[in-house]
N, C-alpha and C. Protein backbone atom coordinates (compact mmCIF):
# COMPACT_ATOMS: atom_id res chain seq x y z
N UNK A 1 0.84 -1.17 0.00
CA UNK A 1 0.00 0.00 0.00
C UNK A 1 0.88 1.24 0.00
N UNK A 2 0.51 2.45 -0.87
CA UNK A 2 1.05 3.69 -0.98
C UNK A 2 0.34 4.65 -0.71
N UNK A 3 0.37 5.94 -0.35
CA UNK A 3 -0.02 6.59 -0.28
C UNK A 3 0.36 8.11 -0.79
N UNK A 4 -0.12 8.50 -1.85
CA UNK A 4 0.39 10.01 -2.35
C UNK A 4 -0.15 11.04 -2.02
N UNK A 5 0.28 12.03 -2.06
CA UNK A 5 -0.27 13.54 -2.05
C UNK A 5 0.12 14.47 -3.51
N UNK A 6 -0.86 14.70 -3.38
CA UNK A 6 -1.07 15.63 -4.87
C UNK A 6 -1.45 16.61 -4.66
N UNK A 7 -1.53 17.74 -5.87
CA UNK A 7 -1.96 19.16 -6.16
C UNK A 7 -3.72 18.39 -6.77
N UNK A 8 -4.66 19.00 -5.79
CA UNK A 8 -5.94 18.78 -6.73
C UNK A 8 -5.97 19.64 -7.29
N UNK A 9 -6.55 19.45 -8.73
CA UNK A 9 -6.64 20.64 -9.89
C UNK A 9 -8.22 21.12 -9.49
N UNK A 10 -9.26 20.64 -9.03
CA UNK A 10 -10.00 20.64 -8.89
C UNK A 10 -10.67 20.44 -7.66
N UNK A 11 -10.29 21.75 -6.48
CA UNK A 11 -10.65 21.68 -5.25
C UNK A 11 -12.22 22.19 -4.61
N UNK A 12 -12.52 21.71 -3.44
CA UNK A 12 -13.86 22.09 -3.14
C UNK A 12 -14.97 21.57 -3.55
N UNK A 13 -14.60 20.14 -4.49
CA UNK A 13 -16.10 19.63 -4.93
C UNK A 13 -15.97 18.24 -3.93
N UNK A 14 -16.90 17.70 -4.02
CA UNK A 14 -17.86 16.27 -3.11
C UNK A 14 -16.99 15.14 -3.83
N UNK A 15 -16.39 14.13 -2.52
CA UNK A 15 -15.44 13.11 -3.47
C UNK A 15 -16.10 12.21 -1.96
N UNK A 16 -16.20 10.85 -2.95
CA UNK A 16 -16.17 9.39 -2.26
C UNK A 16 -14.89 8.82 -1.06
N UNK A 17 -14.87 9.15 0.20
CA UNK A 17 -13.65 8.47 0.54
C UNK A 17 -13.41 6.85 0.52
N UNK A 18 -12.74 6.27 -0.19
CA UNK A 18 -11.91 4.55 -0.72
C UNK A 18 -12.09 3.76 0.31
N UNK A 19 -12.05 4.60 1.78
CA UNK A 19 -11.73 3.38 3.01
C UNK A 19 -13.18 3.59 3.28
N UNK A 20 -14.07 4.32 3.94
CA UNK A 20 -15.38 4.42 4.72
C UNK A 20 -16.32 5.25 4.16
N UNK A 21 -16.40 5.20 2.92
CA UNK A 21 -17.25 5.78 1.99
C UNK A 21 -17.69 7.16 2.42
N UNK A 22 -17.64 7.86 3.43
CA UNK A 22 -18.20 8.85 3.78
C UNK A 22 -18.20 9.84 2.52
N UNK A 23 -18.88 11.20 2.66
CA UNK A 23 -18.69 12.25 0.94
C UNK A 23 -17.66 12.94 2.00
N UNK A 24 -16.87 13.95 1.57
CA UNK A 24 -15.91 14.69 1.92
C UNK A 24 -15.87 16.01 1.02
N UNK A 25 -15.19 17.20 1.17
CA UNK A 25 -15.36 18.09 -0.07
C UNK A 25 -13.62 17.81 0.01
N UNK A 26 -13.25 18.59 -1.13
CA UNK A 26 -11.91 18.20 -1.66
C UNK A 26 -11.28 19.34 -1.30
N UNK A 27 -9.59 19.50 -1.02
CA UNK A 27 -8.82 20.60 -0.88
C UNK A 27 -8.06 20.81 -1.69
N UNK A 28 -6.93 21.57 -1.28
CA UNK A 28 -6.04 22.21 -2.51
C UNK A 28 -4.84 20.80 -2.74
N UNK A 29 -4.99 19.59 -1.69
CA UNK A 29 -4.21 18.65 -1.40
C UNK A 29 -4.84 17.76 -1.55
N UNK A 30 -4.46 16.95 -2.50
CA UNK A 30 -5.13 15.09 -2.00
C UNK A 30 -4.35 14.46 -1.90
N UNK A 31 -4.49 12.72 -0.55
CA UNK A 31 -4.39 11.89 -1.02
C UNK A 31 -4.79 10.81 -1.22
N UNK A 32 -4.03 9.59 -2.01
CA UNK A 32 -4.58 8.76 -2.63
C UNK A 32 -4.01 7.90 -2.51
N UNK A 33 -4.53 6.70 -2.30
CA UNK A 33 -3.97 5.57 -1.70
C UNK A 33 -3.93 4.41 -2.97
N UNK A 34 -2.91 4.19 -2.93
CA UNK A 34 -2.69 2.91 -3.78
C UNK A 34 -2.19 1.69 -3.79
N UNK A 35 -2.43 0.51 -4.39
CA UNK A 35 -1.89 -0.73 -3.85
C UNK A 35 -0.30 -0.93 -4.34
N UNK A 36 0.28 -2.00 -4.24
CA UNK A 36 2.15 -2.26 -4.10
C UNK A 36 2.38 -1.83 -5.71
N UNK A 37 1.24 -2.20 -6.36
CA UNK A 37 1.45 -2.14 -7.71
C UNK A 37 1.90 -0.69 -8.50
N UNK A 38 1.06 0.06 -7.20
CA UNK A 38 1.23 1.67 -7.83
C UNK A 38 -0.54 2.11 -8.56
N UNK A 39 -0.88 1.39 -8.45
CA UNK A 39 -2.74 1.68 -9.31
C UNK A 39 -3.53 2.57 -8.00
N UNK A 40 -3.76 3.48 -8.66
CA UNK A 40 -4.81 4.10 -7.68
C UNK A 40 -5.99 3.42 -7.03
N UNK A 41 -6.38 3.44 -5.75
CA UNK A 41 -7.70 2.72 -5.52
C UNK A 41 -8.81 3.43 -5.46
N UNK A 42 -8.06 5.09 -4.93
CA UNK A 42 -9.10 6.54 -4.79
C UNK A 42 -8.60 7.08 -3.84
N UNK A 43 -9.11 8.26 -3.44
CA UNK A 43 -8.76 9.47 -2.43
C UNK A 43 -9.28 8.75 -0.95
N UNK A 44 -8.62 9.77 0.14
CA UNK A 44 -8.51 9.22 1.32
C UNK A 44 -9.32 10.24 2.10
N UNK A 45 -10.36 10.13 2.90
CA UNK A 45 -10.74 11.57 3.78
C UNK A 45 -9.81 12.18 4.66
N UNK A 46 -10.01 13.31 5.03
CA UNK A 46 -9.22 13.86 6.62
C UNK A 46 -9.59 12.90 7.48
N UNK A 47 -11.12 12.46 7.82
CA UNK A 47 -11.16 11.55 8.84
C UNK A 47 -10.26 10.25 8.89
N UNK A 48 -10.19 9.68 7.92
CA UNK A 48 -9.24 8.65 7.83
C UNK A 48 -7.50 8.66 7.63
N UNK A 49 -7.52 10.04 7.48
CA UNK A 49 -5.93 10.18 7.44
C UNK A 49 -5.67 10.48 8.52
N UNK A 50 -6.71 11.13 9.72
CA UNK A 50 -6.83 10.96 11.11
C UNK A 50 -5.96 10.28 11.83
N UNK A 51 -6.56 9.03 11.30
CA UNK A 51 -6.87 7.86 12.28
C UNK A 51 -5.12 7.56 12.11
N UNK A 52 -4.30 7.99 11.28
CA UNK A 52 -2.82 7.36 11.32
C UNK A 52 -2.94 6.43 9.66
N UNK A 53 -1.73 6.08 9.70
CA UNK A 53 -1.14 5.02 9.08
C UNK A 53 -1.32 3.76 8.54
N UNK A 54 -1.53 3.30 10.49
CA UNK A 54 -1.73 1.56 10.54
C UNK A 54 -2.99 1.59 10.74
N UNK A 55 -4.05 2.47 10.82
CA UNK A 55 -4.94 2.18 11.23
C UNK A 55 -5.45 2.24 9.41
N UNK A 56 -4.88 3.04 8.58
CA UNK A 56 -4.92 2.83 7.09
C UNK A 56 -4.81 1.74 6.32
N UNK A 57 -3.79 1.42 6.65
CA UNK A 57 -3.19 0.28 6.08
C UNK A 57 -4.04 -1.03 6.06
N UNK A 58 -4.25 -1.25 7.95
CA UNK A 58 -6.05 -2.00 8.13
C UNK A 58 -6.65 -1.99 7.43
N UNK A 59 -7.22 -1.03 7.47
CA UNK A 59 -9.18 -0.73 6.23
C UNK A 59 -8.75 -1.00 4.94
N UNK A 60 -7.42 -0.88 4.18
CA UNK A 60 -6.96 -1.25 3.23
C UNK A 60 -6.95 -2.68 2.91
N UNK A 61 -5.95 -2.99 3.64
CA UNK A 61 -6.16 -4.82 3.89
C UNK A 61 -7.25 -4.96 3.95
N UNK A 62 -8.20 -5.04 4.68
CA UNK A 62 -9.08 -5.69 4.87
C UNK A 62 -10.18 -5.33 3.76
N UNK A 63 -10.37 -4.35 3.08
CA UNK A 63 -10.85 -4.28 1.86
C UNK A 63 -10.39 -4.56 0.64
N UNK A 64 -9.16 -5.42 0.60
CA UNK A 64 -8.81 -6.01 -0.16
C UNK A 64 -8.36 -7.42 -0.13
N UNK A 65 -9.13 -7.64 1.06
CA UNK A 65 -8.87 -9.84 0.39
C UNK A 65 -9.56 -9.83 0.33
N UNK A 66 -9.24 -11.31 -0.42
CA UNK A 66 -10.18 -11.83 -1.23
C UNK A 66 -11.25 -12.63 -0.65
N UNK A 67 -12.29 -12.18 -0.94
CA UNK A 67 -14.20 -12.58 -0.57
C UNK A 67 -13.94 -14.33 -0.39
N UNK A 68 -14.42 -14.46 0.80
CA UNK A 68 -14.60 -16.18 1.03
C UNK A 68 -15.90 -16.17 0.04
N UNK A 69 -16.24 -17.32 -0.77
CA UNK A 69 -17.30 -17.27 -1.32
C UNK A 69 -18.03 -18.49 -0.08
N UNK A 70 -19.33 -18.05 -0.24
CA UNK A 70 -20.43 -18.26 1.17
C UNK A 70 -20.16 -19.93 0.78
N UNK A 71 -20.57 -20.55 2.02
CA UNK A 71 -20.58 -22.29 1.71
C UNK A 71 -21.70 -22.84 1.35
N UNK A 72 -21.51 -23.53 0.29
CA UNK A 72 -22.79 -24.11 -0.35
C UNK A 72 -22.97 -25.41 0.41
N UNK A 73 -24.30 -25.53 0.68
CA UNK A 73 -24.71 -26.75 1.59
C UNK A 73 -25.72 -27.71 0.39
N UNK A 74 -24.79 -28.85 0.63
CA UNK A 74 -25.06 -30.13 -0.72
C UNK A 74 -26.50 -30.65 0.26
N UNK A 75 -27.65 -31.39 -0.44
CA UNK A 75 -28.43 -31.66 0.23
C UNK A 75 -28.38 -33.16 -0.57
N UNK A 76 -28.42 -33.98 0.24
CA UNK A 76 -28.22 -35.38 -0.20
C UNK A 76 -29.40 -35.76 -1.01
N UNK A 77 -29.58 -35.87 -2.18
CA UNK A 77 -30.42 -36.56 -2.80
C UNK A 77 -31.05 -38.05 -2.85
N UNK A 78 -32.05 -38.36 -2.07
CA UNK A 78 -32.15 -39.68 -2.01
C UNK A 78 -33.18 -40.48 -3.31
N UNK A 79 -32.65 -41.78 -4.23
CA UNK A 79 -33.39 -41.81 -4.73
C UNK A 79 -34.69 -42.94 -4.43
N UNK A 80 -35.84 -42.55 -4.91
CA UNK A 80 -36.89 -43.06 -4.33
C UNK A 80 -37.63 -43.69 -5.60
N UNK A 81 -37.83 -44.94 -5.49
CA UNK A 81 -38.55 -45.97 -6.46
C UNK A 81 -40.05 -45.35 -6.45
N UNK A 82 -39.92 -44.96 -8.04
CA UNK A 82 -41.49 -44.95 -8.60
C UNK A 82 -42.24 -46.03 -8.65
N UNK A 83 -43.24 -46.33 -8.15
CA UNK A 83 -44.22 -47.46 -8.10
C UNK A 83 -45.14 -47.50 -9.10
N UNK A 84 -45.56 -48.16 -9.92
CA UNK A 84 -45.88 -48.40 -11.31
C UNK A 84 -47.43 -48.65 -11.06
């Protein structure tokens, strides 16, 4: 995980924060958090740049593994003689 700061070209409008969805308005500064790869994931709020680092890094991780898919429950099929 990375984290940049930039010049917003486009300060003072309504942006999505990446970790806790809250709306936020934008400043003359953003940043933006990205994975090892370097790909943007999106902007970060004040509230969450708050919180520190590791507490970033958390909500990061954890919004990024990968989804257990739910457990499918097999129901035993029994077969039953049609009577003629």
């Amino acid at each position: 995980m990375q984290l940049q700061i930039e010049c917003n070209s486009s300060p003072f409008k309504q942006q999505l924060c990446c970790l806790c969805t809250h709306s936020f308005e934008t400043k003359e500064a953003q940043v933006i958090i990205c994975n090892d790869q370097g790909t943007e994931c999106g902007e970060v709020c004040p509230g969450c740049i708050g919180q520190g680092f590791s507490w970033i890094k958390n909500q990061f991780e954890q919004l990024n593994q990968p989804q257990k898919s739910p457990r499918t429950h097999w129901r035993k099929v029994q077969e039953v003689p049609i009577s003629a």
